[in-house]
C-alpha atoms as a PDB file:
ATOM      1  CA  UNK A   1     -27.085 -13.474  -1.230  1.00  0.00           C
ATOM      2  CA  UNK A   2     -30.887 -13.869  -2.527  1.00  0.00           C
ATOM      3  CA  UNK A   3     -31.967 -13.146   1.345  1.00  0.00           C
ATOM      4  CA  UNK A   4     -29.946 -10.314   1.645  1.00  0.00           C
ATOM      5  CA  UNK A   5     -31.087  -9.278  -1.440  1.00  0.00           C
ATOM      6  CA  UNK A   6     -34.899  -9.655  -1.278  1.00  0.00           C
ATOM      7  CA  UNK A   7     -34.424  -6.927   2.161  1.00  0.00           C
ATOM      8  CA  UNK A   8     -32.875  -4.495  -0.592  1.00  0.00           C
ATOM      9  CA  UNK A   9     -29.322  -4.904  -0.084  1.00  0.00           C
ATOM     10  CA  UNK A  10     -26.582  -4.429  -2.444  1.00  0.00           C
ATOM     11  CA  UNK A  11     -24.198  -7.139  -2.710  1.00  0.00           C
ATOM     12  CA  UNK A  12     -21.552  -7.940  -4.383  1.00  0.00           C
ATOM     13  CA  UNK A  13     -19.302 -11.094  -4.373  1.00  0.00           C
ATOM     14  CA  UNK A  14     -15.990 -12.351  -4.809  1.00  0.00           C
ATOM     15  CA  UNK A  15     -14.976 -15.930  -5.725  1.00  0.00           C
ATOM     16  CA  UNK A  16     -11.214 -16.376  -7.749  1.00  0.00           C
ATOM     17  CA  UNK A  17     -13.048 -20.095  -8.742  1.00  0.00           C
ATOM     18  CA  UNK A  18     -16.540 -18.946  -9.983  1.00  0.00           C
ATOM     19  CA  UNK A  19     -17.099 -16.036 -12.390  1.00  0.00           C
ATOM     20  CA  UNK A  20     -20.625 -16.107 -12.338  1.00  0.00           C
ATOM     21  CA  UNK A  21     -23.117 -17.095  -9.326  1.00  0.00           C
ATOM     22  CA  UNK A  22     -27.003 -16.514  -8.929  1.00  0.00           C
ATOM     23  CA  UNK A  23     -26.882 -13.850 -12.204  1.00  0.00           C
ATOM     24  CA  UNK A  24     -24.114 -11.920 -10.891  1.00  0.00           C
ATOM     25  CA  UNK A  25     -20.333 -11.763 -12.060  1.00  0.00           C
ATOM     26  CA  UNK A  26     -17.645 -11.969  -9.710  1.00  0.00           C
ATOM     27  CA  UNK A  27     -15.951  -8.663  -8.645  1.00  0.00           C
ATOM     28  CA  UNK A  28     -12.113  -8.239  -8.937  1.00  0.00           C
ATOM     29  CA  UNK A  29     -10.681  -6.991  -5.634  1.00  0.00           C
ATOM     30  CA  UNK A  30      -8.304  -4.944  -7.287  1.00  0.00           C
ATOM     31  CA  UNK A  31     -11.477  -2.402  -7.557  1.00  0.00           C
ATOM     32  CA  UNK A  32     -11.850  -0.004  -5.381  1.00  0.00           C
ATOM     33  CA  UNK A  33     -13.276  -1.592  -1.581  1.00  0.00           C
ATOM     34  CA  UNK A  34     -13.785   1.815   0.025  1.00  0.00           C
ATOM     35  CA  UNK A  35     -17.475   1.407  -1.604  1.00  0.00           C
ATOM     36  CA  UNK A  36     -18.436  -1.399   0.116  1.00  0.00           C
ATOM     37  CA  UNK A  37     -19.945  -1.098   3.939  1.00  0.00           C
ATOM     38  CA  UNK A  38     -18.997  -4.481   4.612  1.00  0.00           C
ATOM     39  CA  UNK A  39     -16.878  -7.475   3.527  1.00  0.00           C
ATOM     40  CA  UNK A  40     -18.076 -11.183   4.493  1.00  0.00           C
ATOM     41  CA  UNK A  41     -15.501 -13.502   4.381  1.00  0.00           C
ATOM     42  CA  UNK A  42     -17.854 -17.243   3.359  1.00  0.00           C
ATOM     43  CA  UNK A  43     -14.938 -19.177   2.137  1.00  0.00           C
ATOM     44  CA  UNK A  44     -11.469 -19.489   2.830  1.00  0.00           C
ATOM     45  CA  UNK A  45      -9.680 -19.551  -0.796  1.00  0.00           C
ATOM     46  CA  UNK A  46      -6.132 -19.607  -1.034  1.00  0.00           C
ATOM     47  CA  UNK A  47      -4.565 -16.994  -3.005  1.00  0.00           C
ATOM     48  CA  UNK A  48      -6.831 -14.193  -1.652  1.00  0.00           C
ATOM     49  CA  UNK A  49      -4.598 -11.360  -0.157  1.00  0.00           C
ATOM     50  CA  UNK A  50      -6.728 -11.270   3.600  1.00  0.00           C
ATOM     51  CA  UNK A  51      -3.874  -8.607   4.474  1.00  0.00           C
ATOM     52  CA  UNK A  52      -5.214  -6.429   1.583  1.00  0.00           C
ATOM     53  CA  UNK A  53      -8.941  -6.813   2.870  1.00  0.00           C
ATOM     54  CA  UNK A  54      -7.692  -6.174   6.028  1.00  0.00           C
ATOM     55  CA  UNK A  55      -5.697  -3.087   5.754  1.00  0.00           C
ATOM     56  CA  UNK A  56      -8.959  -0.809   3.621  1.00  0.00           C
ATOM     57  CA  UNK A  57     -10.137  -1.013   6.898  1.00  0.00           C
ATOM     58  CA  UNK A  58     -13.771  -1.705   5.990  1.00  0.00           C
ATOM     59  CA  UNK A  59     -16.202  -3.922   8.948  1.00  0.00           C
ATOM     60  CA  UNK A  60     -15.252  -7.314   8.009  1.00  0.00           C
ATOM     61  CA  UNK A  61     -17.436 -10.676   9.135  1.00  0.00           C
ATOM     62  CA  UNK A  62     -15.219 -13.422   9.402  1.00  0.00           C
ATOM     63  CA  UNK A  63     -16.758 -16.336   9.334  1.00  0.00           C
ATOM     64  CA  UNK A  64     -13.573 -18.620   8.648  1.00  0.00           C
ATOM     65  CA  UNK A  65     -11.701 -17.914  11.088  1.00  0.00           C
ATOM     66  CA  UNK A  66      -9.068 -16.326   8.709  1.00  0.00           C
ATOM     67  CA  UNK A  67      -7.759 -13.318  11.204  1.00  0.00           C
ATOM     68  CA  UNK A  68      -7.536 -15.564  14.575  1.00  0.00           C
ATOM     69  CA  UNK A  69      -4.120 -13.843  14.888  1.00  0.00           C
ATOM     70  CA  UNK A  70      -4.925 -10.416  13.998  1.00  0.00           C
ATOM     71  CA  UNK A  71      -6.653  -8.277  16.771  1.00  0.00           C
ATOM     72  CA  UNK A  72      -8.195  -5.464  14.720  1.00  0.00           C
ATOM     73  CA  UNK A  73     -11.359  -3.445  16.103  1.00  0.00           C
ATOM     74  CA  UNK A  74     -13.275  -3.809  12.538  1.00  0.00           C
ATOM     75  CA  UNK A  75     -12.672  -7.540  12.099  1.00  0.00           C
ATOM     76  CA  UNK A  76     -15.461  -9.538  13.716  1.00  0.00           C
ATOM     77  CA  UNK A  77     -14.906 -12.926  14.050  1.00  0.00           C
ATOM     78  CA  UNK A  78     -17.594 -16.133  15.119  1.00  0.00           C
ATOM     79  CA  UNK A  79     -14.245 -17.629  16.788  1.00  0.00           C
ATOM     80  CA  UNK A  80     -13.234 -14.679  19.178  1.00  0.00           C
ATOM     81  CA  UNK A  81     -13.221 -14.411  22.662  1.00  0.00           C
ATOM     82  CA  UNK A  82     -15.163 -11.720  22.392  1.00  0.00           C
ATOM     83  CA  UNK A  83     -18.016 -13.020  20.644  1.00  0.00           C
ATOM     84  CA  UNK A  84     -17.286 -15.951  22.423  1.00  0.00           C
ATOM     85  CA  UNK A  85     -18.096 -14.188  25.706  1.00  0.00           C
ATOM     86  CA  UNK A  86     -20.984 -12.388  24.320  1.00  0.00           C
ATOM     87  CA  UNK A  87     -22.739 -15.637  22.980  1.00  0.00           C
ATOM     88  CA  UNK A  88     -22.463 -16.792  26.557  1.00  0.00           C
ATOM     89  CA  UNK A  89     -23.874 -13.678  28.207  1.00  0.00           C
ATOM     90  CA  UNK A  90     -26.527 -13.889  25.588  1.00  0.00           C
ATOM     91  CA  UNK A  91     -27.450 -17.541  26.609  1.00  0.00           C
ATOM     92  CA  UNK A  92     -26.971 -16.941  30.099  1.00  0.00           C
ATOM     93  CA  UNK A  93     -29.752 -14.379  29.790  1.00  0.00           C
ATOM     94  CA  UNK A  94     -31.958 -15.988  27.736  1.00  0.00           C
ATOM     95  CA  UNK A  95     -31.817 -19.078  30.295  1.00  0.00           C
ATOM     96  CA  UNK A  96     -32.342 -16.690  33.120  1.00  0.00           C
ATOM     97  CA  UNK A  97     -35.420 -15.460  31.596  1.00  0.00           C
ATOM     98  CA  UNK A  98     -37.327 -19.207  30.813  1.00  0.00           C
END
């Protein structure tokens, strides 16, 4: 958050376990998620609804690997074939090129 921060972004975070975290409160999700440009799913708590995250329809970073079954195009996931493929294109090239 303080990185993100320090380049002037907003941010906002939401943790069911920790109310307060580097001066900041945690957000309920019931508020309204249309504000936010992008959700960044960190940790993999039970009792969050994913399906409700899911459905606003907002860019989400999944970095938990909690939509491997759902094949949405605005959830982007560090475990999907996709980015799979890409990382190996990427290294591919980058090896071509030393």
């Amino acid at each position: 958050m303080h990185l993100l921060e320090k380049e002037k972004v907003a941010v906002d975070f939401h943790d069911p376990y920790i109310d307060e975290f580097m001066g900041k409160k945690s957000v309920k999700l019931g508020v309204s998620l249309t504000k936010y440009d992008l959700i960044i799913i960190v940790v993999a708590h039970k009792g969050v609804d994913y399906n409700k995250l899911a459905s606003v329809g907002i860019p989400i970073l999944d970095t938990k690997d909690i939509y491997h079954d759902f094949s949405l195009p605005h959830i982007y996931s560090f475990f999907s074939k996709n980015v799979t493929k890409r990382n190996k294109k990427i290294k591919a090239s980058l090896t071509a090129k030393v």
